[in-house]
N, C-alpha and C. Protein backbone atom coordinates (compact mmCIF):
# COMPACT_ATOMS: atom_id res chain seq x y z
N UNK A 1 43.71 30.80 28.03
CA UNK A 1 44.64 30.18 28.95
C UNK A 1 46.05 30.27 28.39
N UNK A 2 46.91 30.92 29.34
CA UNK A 2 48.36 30.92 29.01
C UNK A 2 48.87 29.39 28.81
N UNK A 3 50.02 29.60 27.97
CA UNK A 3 50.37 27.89 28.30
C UNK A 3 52.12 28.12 28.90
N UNK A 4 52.92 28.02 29.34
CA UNK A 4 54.27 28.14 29.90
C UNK A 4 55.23 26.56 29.33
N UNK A 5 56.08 27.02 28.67
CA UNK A 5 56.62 25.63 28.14
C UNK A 5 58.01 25.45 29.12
N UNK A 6 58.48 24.22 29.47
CA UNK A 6 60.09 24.57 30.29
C UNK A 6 60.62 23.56 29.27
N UNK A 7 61.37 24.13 28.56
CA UNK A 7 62.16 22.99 27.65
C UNK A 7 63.55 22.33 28.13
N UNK A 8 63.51 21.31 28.95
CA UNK A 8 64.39 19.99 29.36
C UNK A 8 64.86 21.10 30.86
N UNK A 9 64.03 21.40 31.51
CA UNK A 9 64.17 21.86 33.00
C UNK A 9 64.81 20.53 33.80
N UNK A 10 66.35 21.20 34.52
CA UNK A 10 66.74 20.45 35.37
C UNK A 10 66.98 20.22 36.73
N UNK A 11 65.76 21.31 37.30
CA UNK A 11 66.29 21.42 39.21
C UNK A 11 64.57 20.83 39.65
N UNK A 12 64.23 20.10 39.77
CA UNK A 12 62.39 19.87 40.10
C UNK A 12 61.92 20.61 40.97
N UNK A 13 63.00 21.43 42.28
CA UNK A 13 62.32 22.52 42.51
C UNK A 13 61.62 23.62 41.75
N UNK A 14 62.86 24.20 40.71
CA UNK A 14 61.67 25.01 39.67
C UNK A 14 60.58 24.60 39.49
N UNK A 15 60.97 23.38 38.90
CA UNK A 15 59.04 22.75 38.16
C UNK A 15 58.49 23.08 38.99
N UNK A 16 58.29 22.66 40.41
CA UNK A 16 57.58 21.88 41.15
C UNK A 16 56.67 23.37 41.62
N UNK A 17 57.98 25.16 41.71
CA UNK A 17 57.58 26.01 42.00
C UNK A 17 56.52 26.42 40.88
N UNK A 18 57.06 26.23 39.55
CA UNK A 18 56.49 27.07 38.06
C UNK A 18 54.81 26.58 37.60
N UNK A 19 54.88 24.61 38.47
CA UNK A 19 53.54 23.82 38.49
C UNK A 19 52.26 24.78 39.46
N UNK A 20 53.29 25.30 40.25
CA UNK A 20 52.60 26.11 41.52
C UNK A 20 51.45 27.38 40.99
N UNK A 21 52.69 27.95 40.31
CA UNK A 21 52.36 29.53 39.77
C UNK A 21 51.40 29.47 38.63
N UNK A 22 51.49 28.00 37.94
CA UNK A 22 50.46 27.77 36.55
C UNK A 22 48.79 27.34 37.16
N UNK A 23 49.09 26.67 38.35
CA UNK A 23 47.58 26.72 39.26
C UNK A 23 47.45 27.73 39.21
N UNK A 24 47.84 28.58 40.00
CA UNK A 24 46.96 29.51 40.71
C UNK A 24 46.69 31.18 39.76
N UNK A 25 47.46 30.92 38.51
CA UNK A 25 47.40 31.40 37.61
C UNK A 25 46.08 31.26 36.27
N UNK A 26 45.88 29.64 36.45
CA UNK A 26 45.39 29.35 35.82
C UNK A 26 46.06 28.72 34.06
N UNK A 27 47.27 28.41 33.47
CA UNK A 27 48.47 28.22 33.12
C UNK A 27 48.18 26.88 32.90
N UNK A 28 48.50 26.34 31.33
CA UNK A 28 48.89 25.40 31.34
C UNK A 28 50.19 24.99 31.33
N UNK A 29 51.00 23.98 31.99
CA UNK A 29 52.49 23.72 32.05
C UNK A 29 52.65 22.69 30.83
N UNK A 30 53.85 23.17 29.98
CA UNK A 30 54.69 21.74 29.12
C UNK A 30 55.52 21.50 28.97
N UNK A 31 56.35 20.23 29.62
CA UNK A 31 57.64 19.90 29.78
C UNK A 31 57.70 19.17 28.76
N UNK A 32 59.25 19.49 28.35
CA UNK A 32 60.00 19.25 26.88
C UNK A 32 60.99 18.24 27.53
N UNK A 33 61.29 17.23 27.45
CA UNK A 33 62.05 15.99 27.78
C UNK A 33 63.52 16.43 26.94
N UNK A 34 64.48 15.78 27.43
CA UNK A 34 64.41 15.38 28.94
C UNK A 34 64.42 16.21 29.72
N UNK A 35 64.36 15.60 31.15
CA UNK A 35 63.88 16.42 32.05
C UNK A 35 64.96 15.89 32.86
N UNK A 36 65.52 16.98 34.07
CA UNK A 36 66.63 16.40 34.63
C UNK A 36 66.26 15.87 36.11
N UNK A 37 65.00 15.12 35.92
CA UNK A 37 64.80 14.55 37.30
C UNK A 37 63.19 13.40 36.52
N UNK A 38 62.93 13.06 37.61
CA UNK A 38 61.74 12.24 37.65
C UNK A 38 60.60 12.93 38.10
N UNK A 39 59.12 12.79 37.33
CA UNK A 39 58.35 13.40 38.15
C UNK A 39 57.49 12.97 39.14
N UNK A 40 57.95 11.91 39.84
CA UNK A 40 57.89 11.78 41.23
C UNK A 40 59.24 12.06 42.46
N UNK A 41 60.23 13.24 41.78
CA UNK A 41 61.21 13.54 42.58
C UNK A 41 60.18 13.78 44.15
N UNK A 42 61.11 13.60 45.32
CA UNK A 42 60.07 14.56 46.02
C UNK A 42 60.12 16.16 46.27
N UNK A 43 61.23 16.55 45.87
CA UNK A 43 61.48 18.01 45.93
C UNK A 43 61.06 18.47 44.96
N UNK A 44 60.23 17.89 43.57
CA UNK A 44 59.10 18.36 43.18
C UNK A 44 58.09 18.42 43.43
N UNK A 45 57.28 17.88 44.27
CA UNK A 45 56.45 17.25 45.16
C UNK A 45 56.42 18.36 46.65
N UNK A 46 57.34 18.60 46.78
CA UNK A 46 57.41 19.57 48.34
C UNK A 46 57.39 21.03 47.18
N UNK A 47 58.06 21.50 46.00
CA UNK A 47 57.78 22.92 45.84
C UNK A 47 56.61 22.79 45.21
N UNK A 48 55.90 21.81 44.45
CA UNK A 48 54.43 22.02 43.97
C UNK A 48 53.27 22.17 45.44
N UNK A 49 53.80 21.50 46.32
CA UNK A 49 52.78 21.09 47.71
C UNK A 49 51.63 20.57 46.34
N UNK A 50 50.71 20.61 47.46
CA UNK A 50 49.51 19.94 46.65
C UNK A 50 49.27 20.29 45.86
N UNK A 51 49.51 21.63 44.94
CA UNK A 51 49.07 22.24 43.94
C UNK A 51 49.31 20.90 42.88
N UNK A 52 50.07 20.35 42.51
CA UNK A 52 50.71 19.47 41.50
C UNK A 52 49.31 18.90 40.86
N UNK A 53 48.23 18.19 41.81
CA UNK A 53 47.14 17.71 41.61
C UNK A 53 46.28 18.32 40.53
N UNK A 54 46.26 19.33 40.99
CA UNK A 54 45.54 20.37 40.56
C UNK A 54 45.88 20.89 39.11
N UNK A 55 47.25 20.83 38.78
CA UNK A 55 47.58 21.20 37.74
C UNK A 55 47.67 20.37 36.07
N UNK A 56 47.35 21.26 34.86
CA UNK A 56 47.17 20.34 34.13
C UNK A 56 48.80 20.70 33.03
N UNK A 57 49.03 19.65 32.84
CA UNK A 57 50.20 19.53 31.84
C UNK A 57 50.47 18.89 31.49
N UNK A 58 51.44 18.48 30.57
CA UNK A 58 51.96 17.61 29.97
C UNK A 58 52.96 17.91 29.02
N UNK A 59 53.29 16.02 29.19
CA UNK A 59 54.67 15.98 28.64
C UNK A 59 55.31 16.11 26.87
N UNK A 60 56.41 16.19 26.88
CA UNK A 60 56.15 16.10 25.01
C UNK A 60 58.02 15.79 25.04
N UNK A 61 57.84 14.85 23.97
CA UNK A 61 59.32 13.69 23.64
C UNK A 61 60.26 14.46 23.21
N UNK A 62 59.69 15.70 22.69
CA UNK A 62 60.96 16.56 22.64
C UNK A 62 60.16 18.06 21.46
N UNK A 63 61.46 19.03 21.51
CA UNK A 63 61.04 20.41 20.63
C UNK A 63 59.65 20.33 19.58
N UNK A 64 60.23 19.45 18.76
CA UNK A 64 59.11 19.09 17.69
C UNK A 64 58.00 18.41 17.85
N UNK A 65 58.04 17.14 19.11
CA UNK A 65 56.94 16.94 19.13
C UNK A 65 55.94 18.10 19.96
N UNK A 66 56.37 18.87 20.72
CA UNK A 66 55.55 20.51 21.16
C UNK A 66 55.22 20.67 20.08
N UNK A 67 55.98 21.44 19.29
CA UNK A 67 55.32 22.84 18.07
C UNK A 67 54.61 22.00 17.28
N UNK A 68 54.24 20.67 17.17
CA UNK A 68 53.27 20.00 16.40
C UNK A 68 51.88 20.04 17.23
N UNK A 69 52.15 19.40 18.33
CA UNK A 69 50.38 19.94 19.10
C UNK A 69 50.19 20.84 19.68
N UNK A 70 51.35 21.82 20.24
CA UNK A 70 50.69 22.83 20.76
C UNK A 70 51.33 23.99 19.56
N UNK A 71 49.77 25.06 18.78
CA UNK A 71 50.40 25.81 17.87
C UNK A 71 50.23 26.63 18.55
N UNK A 72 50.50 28.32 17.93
CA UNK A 72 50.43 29.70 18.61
C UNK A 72 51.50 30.51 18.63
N UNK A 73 50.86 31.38 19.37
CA UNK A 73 52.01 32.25 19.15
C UNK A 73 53.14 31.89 20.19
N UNK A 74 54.31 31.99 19.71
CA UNK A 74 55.42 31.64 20.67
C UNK A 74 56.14 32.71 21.55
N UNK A 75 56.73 33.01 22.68
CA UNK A 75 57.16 33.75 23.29
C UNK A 75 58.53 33.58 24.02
N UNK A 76 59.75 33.34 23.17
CA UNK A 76 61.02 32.61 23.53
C UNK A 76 61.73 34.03 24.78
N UNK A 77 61.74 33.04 26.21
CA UNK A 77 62.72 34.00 27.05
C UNK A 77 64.10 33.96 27.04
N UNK A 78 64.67 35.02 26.98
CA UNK A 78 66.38 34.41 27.25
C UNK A 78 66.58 36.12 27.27
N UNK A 79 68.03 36.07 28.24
CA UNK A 79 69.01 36.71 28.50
C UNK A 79 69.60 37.70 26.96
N UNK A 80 69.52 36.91 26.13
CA UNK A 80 70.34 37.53 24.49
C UNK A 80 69.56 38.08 23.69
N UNK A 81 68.12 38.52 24.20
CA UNK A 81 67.42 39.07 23.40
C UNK A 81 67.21 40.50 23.62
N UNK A 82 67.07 41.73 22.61
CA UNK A 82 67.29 42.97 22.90
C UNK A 82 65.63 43.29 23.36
N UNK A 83 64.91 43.04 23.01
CA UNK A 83 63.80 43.48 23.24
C UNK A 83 62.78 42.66 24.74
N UNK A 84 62.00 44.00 25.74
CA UNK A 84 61.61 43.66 27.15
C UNK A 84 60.38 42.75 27.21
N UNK A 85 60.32 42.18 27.45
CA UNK A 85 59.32 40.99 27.80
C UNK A 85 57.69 42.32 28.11
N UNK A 86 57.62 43.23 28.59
CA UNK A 86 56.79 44.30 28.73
C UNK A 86 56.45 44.82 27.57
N UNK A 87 57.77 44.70 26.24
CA UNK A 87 57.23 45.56 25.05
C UNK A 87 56.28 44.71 24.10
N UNK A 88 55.60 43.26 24.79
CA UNK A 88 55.32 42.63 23.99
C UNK A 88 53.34 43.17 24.26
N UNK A 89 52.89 42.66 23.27
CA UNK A 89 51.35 42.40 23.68
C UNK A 89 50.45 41.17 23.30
N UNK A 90 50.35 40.62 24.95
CA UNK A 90 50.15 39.20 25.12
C UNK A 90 48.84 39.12 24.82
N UNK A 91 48.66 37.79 24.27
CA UNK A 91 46.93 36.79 23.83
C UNK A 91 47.26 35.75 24.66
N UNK A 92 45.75 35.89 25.25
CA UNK A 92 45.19 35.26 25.98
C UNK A 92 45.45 33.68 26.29
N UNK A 93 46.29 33.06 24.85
CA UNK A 93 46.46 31.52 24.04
C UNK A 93 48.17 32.09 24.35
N UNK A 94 48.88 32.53 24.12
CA UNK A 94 50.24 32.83 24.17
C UNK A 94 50.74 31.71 24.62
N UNK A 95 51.99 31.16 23.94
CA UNK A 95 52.74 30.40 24.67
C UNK A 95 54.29 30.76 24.61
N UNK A 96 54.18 31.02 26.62
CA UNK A 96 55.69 31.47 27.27
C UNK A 96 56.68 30.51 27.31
N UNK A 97 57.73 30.41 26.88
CA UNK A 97 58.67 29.46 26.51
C UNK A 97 59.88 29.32 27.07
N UNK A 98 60.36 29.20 28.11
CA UNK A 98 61.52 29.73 29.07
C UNK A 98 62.87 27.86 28.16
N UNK A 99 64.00 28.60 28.86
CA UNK A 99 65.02 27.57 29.04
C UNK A 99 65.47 26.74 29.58
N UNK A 100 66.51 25.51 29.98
CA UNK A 100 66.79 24.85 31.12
C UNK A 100 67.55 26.12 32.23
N UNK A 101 67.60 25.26 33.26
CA UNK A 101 68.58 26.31 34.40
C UNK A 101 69.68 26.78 34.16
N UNK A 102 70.79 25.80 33.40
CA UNK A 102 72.35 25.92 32.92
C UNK A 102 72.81 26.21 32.06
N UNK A 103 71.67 26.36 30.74
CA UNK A 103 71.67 26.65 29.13
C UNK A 103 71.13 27.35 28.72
N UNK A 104 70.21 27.51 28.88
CA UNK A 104 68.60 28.63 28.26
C UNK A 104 68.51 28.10 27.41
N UNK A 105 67.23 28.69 26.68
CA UNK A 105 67.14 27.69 25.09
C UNK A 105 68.24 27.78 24.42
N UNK A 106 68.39 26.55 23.46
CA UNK A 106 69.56 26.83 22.04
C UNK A 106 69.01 27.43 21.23
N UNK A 107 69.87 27.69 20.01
CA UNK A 107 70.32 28.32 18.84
C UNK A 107 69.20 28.69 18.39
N UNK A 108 68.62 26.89 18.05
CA UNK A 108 67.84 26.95 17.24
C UNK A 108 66.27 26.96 17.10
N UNK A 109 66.22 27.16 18.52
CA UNK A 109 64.94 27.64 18.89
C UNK A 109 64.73 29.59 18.49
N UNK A 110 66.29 29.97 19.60
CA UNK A 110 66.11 31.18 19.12
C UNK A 110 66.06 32.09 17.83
N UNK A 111 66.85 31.10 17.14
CA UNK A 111 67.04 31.98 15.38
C UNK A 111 66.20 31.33 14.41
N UNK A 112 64.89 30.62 15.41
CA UNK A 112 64.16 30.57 14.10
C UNK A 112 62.93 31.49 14.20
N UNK A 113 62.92 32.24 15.73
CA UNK A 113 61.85 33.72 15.17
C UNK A 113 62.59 34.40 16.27
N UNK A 114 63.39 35.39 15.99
CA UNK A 114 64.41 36.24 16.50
C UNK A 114 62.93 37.41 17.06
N UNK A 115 62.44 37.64 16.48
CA UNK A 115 61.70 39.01 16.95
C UNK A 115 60.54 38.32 17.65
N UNK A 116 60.43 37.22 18.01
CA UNK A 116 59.51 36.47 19.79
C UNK A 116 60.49 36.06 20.22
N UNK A 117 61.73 37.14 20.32
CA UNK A 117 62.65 36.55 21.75
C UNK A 117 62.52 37.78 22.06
N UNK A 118 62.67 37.79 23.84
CA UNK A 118 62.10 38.76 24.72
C UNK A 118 63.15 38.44 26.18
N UNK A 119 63.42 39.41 26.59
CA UNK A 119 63.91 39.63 28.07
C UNK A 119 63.75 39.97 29.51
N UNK A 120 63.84 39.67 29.84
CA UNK A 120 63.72 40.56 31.67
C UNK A 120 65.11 41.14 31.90
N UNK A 121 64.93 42.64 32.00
CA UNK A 121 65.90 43.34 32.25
C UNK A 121 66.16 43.06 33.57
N UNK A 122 67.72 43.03 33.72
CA UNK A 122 68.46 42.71 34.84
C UNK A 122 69.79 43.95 34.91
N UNK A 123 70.46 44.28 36.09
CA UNK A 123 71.69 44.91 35.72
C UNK A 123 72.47 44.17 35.05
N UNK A 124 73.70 44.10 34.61
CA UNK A 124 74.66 43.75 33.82
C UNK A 124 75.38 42.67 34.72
N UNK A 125 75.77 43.08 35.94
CA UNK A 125 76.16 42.46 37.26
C UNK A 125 75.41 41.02 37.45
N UNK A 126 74.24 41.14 37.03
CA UNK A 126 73.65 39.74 37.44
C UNK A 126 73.38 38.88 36.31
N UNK A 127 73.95 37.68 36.75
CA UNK A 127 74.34 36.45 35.69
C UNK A 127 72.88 36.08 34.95
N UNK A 128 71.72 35.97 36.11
CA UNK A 128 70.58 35.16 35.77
C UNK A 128 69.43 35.33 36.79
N UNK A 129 68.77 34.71 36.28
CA UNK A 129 67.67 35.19 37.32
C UNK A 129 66.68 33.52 37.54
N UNK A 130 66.63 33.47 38.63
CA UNK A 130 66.03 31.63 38.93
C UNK A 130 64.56 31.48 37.70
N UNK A 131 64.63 30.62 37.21
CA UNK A 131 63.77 29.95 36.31
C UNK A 131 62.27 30.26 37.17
N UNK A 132 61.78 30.19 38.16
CA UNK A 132 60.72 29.70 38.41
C UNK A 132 60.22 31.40 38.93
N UNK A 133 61.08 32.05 39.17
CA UNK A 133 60.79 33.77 39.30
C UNK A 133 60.18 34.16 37.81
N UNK A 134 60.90 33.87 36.92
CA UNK A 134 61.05 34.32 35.39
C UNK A 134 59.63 34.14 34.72
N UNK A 135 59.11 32.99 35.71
CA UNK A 135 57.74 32.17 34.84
C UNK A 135 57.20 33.04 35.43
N UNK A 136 57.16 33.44 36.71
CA UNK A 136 56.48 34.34 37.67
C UNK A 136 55.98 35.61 37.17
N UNK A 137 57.21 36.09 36.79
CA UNK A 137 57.29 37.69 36.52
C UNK A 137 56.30 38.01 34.97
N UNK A 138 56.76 36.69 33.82
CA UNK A 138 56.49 36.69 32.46
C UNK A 138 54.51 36.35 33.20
N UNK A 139 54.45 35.67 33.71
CA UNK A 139 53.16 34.93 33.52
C UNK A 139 51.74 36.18 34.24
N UNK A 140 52.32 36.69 34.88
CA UNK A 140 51.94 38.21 35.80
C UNK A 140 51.74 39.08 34.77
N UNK A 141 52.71 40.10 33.94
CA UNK A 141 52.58 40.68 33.10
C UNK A 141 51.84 39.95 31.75
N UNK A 142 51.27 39.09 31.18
CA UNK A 142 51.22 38.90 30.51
C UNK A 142 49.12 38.48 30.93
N UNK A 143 48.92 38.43 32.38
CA UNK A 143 47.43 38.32 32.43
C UNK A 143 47.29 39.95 33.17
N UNK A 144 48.42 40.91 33.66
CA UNK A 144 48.01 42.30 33.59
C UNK A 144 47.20 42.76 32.09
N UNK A 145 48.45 42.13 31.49
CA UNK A 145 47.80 42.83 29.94
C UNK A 145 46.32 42.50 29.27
N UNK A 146 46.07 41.43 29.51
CA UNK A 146 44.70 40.51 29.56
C UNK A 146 43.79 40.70 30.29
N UNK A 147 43.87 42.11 31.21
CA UNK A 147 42.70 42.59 32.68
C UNK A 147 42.23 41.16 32.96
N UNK A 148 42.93 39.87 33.27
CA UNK A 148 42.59 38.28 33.97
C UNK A 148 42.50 38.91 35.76
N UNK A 149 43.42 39.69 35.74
CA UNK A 149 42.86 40.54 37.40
C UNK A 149 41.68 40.54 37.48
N UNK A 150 40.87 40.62 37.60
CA UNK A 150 39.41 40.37 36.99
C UNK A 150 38.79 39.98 38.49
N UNK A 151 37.38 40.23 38.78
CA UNK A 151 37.16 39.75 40.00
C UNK A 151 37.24 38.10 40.57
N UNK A 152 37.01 37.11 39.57
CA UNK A 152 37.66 36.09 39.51
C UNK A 152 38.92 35.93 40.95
N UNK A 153 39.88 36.75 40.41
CA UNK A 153 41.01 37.05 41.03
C UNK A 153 40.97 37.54 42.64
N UNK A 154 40.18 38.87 42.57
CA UNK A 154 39.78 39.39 43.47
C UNK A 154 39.39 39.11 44.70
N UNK A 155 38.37 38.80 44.18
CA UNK A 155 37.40 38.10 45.33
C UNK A 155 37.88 36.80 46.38
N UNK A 156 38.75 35.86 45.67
CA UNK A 156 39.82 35.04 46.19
C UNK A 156 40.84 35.38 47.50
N UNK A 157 41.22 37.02 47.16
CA UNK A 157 42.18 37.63 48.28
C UNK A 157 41.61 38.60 48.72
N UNK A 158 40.29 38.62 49.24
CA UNK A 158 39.22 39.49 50.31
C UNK A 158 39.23 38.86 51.49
């Protein structure tokens, strides 16, 4: 099981979309406090729809209290990293690690393992790419690589 971390996510639509994509993915979600809403916003609540129920996650008081219970391998996304989110090769346990909406991760997440930071190529022209696409795109490629396509999958969209 993938795990997807959003460290101090501030629009609850993302969440509410990224809670979506970790159902039906199969994904565990972990929000890194603070968080820039409540999680009974309701516009987290309308982009999870019912999925929210369904989904398992949890919270954590901040950076350190994560990397203490959840270990593994880490997979830091951001914009400043030279190397493609595609050149990586994902396990099954991986944990995808995205940024807030307005910041991306800091410093010191990124410079403390420079070579598990990874990108989604974009043209030059475009500033960013919405948080809850990013989980999308990373969380897709990363159970391609894992054949999780699997009839599991399949059989669902017959």
């Amino acid at each position: 099981m993938f795990h997807v971390v959003l460290y101090q996510p501030e629009i609850p639509d993302n969440t509410g979309a990224v809670g979506r994509t970790c159902v039906a993915v199969g994904a565990r979600l972990h929000l890194v406090k603070p968080l820039g809403f409540q999680l009974e916003h309701r516009r987290l609540a309308r982009a999870g729809m019912d999925y929210w129920n369904h989904l398992h996650y949890q919270l954590a008081d901040n950076w350190y209290h994560l990397t203490t219970k959840l270990t593994g391998n880490y997979w830091y996304f951001t914009k400043k990293a030279v190397k493609s989110y595609t050149d990586v090769c994902y396990s099954a346990d991986d944990i995808l690690v995205f940024g807030c909406e307005s910041r991306g991760l800091p410093a010191f997440i990124l410079d403390a393992e420079p070579e598990h930071c990874v990108r989604i190529p974009m043209l030059p022209d475009a500033r960013s790419l919405n948080l809850s696409v990013c989980v999308g795109i990373a969380l897709y490629e990363a159970q391609r690589q894992q054949h999780i396509h699997n009839e599991k999958f399949e059989t669902n969209n017959q």
